[in-house]
N, C-alpha and C. Protein backbone atom coordinates (compact mmCIF):
# COMPACT_ATOMS: atom_id res chain seq x y z
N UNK A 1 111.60 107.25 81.68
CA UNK A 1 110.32 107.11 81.04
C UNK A 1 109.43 108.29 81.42
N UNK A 2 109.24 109.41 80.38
CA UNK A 2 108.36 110.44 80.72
C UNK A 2 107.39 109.99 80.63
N UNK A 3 106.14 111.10 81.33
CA UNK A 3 104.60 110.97 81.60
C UNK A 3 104.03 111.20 79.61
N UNK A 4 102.87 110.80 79.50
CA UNK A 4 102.42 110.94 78.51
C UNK A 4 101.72 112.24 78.11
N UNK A 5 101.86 112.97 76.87
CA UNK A 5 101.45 114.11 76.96
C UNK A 5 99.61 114.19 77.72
N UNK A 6 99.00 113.51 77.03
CA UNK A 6 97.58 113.65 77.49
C UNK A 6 97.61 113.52 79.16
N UNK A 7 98.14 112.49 79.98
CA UNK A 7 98.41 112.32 81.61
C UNK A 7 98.97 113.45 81.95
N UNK A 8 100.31 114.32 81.36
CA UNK A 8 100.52 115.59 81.96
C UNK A 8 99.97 116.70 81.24
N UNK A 9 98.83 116.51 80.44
CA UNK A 9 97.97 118.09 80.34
C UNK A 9 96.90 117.74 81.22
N UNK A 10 96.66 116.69 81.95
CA UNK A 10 95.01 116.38 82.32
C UNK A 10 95.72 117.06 84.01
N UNK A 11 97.00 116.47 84.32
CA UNK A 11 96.91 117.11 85.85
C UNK A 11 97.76 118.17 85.83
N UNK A 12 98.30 119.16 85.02
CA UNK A 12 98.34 120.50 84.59
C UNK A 12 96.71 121.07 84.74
N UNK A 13 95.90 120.98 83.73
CA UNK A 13 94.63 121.10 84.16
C UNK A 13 93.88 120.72 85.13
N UNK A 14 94.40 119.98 85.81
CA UNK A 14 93.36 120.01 87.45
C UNK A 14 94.32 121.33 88.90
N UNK A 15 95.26 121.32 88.43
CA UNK A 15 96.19 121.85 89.50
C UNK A 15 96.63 123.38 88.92
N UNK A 16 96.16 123.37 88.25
CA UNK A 16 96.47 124.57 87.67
C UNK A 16 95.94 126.11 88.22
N UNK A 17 96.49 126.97 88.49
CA UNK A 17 96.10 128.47 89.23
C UNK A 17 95.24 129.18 88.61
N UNK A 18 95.92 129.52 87.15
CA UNK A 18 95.31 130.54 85.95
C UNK A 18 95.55 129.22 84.75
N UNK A 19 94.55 130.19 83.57
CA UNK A 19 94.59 129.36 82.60
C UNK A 19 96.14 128.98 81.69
N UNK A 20 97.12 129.85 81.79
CA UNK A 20 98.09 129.48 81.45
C UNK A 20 99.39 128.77 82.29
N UNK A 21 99.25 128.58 83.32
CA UNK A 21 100.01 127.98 84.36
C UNK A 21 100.13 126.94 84.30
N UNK A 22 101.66 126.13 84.41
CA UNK A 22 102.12 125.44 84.21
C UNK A 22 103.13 124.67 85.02
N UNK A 23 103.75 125.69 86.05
CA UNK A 23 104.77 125.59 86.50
C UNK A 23 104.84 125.64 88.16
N UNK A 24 103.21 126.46 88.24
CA UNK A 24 103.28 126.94 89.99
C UNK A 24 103.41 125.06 90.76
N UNK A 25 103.78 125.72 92.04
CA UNK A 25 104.58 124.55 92.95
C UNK A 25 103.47 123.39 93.01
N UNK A 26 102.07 123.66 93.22
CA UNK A 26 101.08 123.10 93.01
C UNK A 26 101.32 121.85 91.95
N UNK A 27 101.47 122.01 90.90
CA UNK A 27 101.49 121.88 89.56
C UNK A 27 102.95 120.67 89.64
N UNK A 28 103.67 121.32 89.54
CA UNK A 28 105.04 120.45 90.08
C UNK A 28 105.12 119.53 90.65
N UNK A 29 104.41 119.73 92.17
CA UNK A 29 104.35 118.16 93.08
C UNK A 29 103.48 117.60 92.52
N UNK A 30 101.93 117.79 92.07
CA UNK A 30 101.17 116.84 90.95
C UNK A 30 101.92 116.11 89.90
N UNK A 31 103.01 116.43 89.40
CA UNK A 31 102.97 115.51 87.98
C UNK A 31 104.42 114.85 88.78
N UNK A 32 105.49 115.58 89.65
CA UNK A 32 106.42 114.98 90.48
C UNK A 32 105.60 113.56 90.84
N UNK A 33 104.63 113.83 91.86
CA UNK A 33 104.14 112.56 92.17
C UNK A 33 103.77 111.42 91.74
N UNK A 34 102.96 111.86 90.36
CA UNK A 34 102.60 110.89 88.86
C UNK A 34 103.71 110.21 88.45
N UNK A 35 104.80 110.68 88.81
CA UNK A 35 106.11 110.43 87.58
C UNK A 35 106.78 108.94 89.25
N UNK A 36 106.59 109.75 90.25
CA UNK A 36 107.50 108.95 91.66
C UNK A 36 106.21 107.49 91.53
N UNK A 37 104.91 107.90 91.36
CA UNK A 37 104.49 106.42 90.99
C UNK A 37 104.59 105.65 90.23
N UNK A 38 104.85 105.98 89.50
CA UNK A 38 105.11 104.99 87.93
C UNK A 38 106.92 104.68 88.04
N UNK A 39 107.82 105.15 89.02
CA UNK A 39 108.99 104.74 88.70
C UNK A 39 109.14 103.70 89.70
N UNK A 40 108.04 103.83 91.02
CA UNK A 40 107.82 102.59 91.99
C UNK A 40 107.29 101.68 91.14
N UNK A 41 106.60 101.81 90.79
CA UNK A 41 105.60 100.47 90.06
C UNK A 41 106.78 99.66 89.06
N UNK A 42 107.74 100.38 88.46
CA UNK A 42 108.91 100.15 87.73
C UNK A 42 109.96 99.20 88.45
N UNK A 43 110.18 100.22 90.22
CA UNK A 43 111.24 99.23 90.31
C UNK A 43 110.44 97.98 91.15
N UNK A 44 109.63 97.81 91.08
CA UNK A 44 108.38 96.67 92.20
C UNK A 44 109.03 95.36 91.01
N UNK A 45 109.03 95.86 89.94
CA UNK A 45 109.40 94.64 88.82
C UNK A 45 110.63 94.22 88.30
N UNK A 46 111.89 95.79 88.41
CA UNK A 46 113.13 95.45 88.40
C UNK A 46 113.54 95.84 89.28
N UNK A 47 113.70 95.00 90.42
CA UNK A 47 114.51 94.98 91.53
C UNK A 47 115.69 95.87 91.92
N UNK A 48 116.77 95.31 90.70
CA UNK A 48 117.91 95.55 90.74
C UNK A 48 118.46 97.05 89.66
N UNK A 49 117.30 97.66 89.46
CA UNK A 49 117.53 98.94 88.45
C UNK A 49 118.31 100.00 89.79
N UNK A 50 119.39 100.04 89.53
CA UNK A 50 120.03 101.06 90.04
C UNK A 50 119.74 102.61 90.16
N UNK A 51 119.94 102.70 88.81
CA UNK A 51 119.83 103.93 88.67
C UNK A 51 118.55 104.80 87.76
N UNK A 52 117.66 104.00 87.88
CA UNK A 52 116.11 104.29 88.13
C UNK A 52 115.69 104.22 89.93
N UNK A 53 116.44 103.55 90.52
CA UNK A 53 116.43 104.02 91.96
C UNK A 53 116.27 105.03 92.03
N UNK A 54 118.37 105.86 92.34
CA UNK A 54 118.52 107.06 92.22
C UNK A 54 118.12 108.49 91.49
N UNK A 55 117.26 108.02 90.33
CA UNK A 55 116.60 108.87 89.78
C UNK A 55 114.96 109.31 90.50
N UNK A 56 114.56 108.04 91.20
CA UNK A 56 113.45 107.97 91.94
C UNK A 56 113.57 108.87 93.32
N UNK A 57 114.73 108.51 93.97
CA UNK A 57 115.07 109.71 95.47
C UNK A 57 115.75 110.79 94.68
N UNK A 58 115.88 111.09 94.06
CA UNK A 58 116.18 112.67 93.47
C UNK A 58 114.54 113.25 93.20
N UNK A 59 113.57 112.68 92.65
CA UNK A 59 112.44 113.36 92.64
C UNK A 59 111.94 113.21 93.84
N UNK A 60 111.85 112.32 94.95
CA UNK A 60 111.40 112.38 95.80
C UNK A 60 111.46 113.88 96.80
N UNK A 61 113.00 113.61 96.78
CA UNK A 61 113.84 115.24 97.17
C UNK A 61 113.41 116.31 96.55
N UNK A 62 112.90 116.36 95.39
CA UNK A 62 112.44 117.60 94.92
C UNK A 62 111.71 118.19 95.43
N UNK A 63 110.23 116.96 95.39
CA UNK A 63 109.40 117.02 95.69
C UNK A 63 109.34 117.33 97.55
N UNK A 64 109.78 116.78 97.95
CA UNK A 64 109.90 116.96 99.18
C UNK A 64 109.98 118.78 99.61
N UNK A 65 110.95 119.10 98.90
CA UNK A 65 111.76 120.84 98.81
C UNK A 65 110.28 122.00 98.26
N UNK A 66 110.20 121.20 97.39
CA UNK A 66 108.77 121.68 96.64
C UNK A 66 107.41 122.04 97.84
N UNK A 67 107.15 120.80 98.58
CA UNK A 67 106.77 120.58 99.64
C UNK A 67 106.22 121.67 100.88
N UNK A 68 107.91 121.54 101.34
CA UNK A 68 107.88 122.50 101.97
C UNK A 68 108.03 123.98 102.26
N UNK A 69 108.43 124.46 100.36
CA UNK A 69 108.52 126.02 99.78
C UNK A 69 106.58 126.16 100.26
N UNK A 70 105.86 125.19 99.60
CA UNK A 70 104.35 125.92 100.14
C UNK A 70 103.73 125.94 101.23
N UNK A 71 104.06 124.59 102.15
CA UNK A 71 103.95 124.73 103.47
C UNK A 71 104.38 126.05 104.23
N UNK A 72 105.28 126.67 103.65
CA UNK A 72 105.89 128.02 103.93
C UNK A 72 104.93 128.84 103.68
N UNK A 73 105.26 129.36 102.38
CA UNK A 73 104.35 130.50 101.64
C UNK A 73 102.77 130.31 101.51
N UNK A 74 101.96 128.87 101.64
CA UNK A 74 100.22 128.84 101.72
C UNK A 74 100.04 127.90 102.08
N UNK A 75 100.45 127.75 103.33
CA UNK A 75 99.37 126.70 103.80
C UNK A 75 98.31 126.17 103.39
N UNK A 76 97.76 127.23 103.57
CA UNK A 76 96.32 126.48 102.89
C UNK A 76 95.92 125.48 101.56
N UNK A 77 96.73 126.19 100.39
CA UNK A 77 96.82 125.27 99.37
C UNK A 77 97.75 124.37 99.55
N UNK A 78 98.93 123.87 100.19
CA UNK A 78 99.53 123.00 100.71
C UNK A 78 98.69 121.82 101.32
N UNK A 79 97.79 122.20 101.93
CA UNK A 79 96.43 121.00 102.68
C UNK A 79 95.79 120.46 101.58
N UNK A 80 95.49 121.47 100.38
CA UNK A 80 93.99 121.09 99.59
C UNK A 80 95.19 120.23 98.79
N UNK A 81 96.54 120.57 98.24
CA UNK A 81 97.49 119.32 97.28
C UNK A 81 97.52 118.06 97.85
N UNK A 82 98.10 118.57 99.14
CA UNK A 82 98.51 117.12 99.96
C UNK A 82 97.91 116.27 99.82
N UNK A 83 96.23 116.45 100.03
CA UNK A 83 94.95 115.63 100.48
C UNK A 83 94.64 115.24 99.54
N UNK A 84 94.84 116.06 98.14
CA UNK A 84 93.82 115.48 97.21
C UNK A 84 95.24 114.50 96.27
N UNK A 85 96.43 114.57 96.45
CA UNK A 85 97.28 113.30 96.18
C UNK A 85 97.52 112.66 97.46
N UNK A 86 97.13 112.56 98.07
CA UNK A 86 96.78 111.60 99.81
C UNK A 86 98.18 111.21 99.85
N UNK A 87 98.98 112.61 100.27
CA UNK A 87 100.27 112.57 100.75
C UNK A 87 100.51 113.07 102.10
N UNK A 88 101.20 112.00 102.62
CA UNK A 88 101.81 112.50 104.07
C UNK A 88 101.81 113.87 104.56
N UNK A 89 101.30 114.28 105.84
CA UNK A 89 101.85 115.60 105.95
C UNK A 89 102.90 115.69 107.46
N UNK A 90 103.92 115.98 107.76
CA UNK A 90 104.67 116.40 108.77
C UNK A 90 103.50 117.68 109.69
């Protein structure tokens, strides 16, 4: 179940670098995260969905990888993502 176009242009447009950016890592863990909530909220109701599980820890992992490519390369914007999707930080 993809995000809806209007839900992924609105946090494209909040996370976004330059006006055409789309893709920076920023950008990625924002709508990653949008997408890992809505597939929890999914399996909270079907229990037994298998493989909406496994589709759920494969983004998690992405995201995770994603993660820590900026924790690497900017810290700094790594703090201002984390915080403002009030995600864990190691």
């Amino acid at each position: 179940m993809p995000l809806d176009k209007e839900v992924k242009t609105k946090i494209i447009s909040d996370y976004h670098r330059h006006e055409t950016d789309t893709g920076s890592p920023e950008v990625q863990v924002a709508i990653l995260t949008k997408r890992i909530l809505q597939l929890t909220d999914h399996l909270r109701a079907n229990k037994h969905d298998e493989s909406c599980r496994r589709g759920l820890l494969k983004l998690v992992g992405q995201r995770r990888r994603l993660l820590a490519y900026m924790r690497n390369t900017n810290y700094q914007r790594y703090i201002e993502v984390t915080d403002s999707l009030k995600l864990r930080r190691k």
